[in-house]
Protein backbone atom coordinates (compact mmCIF):
# COMPACT_ATOMS: atom_id res chain seq x y z
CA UNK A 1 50.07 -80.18 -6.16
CA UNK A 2 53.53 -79.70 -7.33
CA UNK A 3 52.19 -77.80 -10.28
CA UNK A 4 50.16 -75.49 -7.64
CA UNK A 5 53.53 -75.15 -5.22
CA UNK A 6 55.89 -74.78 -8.26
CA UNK A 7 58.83 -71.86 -8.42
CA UNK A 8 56.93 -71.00 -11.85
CA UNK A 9 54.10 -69.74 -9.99
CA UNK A 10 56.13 -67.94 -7.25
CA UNK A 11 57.87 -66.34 -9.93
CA UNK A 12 54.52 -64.87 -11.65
CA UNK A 13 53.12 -63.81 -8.66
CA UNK A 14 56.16 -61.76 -7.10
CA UNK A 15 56.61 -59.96 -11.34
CA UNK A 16 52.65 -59.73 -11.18
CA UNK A 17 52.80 -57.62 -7.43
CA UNK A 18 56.18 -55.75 -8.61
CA UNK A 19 54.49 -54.77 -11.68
CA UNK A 20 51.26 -53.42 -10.30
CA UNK A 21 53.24 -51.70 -7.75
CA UNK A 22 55.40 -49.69 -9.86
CA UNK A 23 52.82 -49.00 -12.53
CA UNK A 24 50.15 -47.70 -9.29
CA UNK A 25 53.18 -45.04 -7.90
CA UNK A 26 53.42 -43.49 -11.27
CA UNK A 27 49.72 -43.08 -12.22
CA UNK A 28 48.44 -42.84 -8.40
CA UNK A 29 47.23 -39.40 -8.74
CA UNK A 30 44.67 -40.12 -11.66
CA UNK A 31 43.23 -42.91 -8.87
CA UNK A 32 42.74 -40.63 -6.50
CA UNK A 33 40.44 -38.63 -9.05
CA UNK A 34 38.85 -41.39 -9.45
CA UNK A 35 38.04 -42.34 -6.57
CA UNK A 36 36.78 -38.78 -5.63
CA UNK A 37 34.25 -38.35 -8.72
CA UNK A 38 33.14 -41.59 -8.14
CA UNK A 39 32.54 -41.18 -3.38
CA UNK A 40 32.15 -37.30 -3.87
CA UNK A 41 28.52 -37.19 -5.57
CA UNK A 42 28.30 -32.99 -4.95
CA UNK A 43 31.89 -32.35 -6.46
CA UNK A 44 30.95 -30.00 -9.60
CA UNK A 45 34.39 -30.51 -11.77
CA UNK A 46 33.93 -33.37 -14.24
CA UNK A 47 37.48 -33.71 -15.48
CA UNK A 48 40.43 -35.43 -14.03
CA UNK A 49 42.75 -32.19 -14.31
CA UNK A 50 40.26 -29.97 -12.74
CA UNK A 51 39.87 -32.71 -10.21
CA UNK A 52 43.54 -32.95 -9.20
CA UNK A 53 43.93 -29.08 -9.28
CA UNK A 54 41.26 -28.47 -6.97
CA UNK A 55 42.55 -31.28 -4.55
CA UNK A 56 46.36 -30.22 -4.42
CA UNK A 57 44.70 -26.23 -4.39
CA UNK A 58 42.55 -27.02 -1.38
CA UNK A 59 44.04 -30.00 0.58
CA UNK A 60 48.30 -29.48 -0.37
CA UNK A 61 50.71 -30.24 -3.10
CA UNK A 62 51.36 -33.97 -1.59
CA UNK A 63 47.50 -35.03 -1.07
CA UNK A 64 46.43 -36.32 -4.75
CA UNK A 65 49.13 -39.15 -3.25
CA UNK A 66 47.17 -39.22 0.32
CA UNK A 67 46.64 -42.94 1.27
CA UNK A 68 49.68 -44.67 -1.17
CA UNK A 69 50.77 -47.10 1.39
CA UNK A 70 47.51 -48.75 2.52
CA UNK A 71 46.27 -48.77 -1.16
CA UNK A 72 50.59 -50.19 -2.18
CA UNK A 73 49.93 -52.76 -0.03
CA UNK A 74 46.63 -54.25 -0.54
CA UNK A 75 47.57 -54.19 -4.02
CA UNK A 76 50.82 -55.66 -3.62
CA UNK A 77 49.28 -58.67 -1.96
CA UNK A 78 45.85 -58.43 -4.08
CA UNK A 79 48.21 -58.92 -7.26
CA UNK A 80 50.07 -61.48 -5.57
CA UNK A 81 46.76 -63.39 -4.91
CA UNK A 82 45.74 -63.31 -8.66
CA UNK A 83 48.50 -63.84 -10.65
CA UNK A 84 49.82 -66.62 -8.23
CA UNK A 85 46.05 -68.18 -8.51
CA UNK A 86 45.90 -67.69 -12.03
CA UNK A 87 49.07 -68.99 -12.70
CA UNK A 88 48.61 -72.29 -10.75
CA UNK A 89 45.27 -73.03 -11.75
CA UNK A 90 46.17 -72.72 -15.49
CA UNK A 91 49.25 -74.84 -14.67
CA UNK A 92 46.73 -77.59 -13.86
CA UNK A 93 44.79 -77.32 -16.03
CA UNK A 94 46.48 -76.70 -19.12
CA UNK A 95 49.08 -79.33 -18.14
CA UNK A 96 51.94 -77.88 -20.90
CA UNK A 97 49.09 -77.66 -23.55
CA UNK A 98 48.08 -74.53 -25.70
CA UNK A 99 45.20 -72.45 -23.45
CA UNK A 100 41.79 -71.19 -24.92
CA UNK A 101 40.17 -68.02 -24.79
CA UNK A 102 37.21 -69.92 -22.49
CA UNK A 103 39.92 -72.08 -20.11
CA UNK A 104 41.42 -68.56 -19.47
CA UNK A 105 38.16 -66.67 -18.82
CA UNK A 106 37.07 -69.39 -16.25
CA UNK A 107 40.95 -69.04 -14.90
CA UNK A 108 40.07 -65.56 -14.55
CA UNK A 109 37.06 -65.71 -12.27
CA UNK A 110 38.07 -68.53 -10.05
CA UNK A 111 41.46 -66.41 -9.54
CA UNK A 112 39.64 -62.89 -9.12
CA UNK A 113 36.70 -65.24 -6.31
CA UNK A 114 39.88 -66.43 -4.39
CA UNK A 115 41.32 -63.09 -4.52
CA UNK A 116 37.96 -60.81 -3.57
CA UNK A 117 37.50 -63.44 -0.44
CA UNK A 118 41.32 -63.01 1.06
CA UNK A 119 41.68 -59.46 0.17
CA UNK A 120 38.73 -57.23 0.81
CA UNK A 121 39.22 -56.33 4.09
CA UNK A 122 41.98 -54.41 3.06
CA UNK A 123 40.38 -52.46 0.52
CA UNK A 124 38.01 -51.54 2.62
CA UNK A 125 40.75 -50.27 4.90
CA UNK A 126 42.60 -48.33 2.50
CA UNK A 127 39.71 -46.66 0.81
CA UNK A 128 38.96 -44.71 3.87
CA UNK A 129 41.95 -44.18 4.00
CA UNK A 130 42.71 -42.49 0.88
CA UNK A 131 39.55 -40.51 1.58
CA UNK A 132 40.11 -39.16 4.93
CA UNK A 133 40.85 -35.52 5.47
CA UNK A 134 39.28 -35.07 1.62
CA UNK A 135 37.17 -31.47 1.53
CA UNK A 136 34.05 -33.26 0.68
CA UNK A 137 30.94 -31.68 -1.25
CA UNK A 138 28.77 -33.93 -0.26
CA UNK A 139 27.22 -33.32 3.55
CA UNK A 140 26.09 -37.06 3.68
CA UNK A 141 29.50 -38.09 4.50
CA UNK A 142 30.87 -38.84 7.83
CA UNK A 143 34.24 -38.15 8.38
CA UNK A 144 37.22 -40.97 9.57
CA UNK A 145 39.39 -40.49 11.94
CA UNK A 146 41.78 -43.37 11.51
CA UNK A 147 45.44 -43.35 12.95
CA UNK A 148 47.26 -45.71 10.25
CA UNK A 149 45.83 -49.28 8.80
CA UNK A 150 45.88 -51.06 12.48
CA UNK A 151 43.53 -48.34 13.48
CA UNK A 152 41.64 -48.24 10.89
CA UNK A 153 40.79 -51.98 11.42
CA UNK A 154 40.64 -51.82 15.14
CA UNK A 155 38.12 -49.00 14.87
CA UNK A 156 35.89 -50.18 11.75
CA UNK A 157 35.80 -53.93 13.64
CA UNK A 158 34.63 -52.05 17.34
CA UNK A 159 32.00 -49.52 15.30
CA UNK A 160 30.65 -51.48 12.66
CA UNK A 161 31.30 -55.26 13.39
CA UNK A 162 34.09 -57.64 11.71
CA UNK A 163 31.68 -57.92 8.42
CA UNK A 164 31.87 -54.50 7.71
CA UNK A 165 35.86 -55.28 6.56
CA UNK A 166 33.65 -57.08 3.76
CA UNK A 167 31.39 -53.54 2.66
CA UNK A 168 31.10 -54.43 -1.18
CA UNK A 169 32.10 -57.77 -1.38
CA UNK A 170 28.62 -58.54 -3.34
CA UNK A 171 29.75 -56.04 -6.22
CA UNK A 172 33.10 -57.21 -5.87
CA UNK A 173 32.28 -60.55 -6.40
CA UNK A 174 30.43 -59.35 -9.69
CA UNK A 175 33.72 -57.62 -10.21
CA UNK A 176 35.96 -60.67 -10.73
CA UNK A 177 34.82 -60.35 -14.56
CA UNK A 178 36.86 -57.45 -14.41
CA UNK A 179 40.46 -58.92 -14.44
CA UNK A 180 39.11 -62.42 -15.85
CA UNK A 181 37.95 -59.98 -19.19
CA UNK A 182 40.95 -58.35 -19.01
CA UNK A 183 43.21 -61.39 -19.27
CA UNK A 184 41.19 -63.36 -21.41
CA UNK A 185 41.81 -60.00 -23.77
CA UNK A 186 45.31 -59.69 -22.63
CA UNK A 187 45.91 -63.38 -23.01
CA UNK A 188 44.34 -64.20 -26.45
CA UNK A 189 45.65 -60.80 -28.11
CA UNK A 190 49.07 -62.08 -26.70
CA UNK A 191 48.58 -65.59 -28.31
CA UNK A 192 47.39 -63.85 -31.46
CA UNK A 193 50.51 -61.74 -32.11
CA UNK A 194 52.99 -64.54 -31.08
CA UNK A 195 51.93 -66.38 -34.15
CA UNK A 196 53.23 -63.85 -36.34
CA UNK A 197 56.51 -63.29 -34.55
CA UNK A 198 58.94 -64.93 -32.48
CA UNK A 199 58.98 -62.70 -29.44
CA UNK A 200 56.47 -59.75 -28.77
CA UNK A 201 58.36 -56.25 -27.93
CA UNK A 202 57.71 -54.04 -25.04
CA UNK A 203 55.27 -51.90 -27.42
CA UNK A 204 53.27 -55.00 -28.37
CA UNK A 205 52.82 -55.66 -24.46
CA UNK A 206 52.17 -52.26 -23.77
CA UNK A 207 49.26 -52.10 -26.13
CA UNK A 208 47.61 -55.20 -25.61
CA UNK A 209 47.94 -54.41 -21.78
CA UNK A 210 46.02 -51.15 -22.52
CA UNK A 211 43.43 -52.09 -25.04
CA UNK A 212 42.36 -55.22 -22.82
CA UNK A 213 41.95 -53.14 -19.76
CA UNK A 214 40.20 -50.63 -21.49
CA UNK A 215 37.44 -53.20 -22.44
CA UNK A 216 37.43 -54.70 -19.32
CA UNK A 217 36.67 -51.41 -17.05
CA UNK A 218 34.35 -49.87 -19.91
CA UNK A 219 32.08 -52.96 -18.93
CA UNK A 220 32.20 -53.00 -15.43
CA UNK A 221 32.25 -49.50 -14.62
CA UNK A 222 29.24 -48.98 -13.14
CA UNK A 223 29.61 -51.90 -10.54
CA UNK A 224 32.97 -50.40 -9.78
CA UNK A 225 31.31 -46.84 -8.62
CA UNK A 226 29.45 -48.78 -6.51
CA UNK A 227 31.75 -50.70 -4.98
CA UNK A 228 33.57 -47.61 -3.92
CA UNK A 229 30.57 -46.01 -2.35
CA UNK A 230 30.06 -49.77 -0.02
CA UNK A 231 33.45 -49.81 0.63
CA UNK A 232 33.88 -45.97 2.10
CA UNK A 233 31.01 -46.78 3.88
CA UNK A 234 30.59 -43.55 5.39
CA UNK A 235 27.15 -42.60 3.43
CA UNK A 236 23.99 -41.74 5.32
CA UNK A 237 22.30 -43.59 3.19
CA UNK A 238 19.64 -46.94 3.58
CA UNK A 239 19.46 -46.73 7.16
CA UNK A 240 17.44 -49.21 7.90
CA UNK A 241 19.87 -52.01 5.99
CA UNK A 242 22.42 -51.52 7.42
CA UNK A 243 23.93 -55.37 5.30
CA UNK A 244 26.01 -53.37 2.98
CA UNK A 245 26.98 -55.19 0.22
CA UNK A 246 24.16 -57.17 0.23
CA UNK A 247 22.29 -57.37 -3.41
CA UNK A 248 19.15 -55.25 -2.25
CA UNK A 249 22.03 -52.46 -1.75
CA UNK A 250 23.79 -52.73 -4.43
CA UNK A 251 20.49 -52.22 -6.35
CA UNK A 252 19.10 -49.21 -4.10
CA UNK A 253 22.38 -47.65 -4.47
CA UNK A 254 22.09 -48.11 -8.54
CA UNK A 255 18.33 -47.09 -8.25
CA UNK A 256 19.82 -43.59 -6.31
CA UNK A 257 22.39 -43.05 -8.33
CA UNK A 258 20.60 -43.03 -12.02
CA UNK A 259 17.48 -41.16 -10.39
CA UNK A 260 19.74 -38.10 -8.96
CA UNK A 261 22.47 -38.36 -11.91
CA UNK A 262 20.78 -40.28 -14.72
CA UNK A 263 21.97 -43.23 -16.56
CA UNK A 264 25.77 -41.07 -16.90
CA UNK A 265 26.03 -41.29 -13.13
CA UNK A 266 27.00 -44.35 -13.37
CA UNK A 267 29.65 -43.83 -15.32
CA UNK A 268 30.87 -40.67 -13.43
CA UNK A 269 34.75 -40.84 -13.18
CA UNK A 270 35.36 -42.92 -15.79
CA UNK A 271 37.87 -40.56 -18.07
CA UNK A 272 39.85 -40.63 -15.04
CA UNK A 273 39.71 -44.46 -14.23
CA UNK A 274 40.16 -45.08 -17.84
CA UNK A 275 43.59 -42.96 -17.91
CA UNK A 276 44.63 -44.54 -14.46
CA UNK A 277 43.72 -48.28 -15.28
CA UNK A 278 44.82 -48.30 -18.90
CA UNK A 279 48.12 -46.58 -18.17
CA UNK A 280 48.63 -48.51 -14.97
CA UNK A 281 47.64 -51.85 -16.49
CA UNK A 282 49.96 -51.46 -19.83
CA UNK A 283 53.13 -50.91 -17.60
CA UNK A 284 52.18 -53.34 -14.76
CA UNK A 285 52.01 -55.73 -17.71
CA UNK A 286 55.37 -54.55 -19.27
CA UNK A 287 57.10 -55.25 -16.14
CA UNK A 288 55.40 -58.05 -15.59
CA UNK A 289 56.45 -59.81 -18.62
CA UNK A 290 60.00 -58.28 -18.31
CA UNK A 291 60.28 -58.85 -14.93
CA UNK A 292 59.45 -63.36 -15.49
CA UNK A 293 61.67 -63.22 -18.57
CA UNK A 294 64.50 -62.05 -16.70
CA UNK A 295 64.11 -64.03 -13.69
CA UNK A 296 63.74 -67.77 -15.90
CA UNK A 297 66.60 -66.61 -18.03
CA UNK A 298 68.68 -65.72 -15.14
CA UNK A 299 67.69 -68.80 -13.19
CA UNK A 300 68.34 -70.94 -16.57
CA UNK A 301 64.91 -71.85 -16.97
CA UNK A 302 61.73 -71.83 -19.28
CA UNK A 303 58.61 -71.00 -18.62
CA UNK A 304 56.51 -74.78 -18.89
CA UNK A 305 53.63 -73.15 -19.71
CA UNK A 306 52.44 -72.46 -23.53
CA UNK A 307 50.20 -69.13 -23.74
């Protein structure tokens, strides 16, 4: 319990939130790119740029950053879930002993589970969010008219029932992989590299950050689209299941997807989620790191834990 409860952990989990945050505000546009190539099926520009010029042409200079609280916040306490979870658990079980590649996969998932559970809600929230007002292409989708996040959850609990604050939870769940590939990566490219030096530079974290995010969302891409589609929620799609989320969904939705777009459909957005997530992950990483350092040498301590 005391290794669960420990000032360690607190201290992971605050670097691991302030991290995210900061990396998310610089590379927020490319997200929103994302997300629109990926909601957005009719939108005719393929490539991040064009993306983002057509958005700032049609919608205003400030809109590619439309939605940055809601989506600052769920991510400041998503991140805070994880790396607090992750932290604790592998305090427990690693008890002061060198970690594996496996014990940190399995780390990974129970941490990304715990974190999927307490925190979808509010990205279901801030999706729509970051999507409302959006010139859409696509005539399928019905428009939000949300006031700020209290609104938004008022309204989506009144319309569409307290579950649908859990829309793509199913390929969320799936998901989890996501982050427990990434810092299974992250972790055992870190572990290699700090046998050949003492102490790993801010270029070493940088790149291991990137390349183990890279692999991650390469893999999981196409789960990810799909997730973003359950989550907006605004489709008229499937009416008669209305269980979004649900596996027969998530499979329809896959079924759609590769029949109107083909098997690249999947995979539509990508370039621009690759940029955001690799570039957002190597800094939230580089502060992260920076960010414990300073705080146990400050506060005179070491980190317990062997990587």
């Amino acid at each position: 319990m005391a290794s669960v409860l420990s000032y360690e952990s607190l201290v992971h989990a605050v670097a691991g939130a302030v991290g995210s945050v900061t990396a998310m505000t610089v590379f927020f546009p490319l997200d929103t790119a994302r997300l629109r190539l990926q909601v957005d099926e009719k939108r005719k520009s393929k490539t991040t740029h064009m993306v983002l010029l057509e958005i700032i042409k049609e919608e205003g200079l400030l809109a590619p950053y439309r939605g940055w609280f809601p989506v600052i916040s769920s991510l400041c306490c998503s991140n805070f879930v994880y790396f607090y979870t992750f932290n604790s658990l592998k305090a427990v079980w690693v008890k002061g002993q060198r970690s594996t590649t496996g014990k940190d996969l399995v780390v990974g998932f129970v941490a990304g589970v715990v974190n999927v559970l307490l925190t979808t809600p509010l990205w279901v929230v801030n999706t729509r969010l970051k999507l409302q007002g959006a010139k859409f292409r696509n005539e399928d989708i019905v428009p939000t008219n949300y006031k700020g996040i209290i609104d938004a959850f008022h309204q989506i609990i009144r319309d569409e029932g307290i579950l649908a604050l859990w829309n793509g939870t199913f390929p969320s769940l799936l998901l989890v992989f996501n982050p427990a590939i990434q810092f299974m990566f992250y972790e055992g490219l870190k572990r290699q590299l700090l046998k050949k030096r003492a102490k790993l530079s801010s270029l070493d974290v940088f790149i291991i950050g990137a390349i183990s995010k890279a692999i991650a969302t390469t893999v999981t891409y196409p789960m990810q689209t799909i997730q973003s589609i359950l989550r907006f929620g605004r489709h008229r799609l499937n009416p008669e299941n209305r269980t979004l989320g649900s596996l027969r969904n998530v499979l329809y939705l896959l079924h759609q997807r590769v029949k109107r777009f083909g098997i690249m459909g999947l995979y539509k957005g990508l370039e621009a989620k690759l940029l955001q997530t690799v570039l957002t992950a190597a800094l939230m990483f580089l502060v992260y790191e920076k960010l414990t350092a300073a705080t146990f040498t400050v506060m005179g301590l070491k980190s317990a834990r062997k990587h």
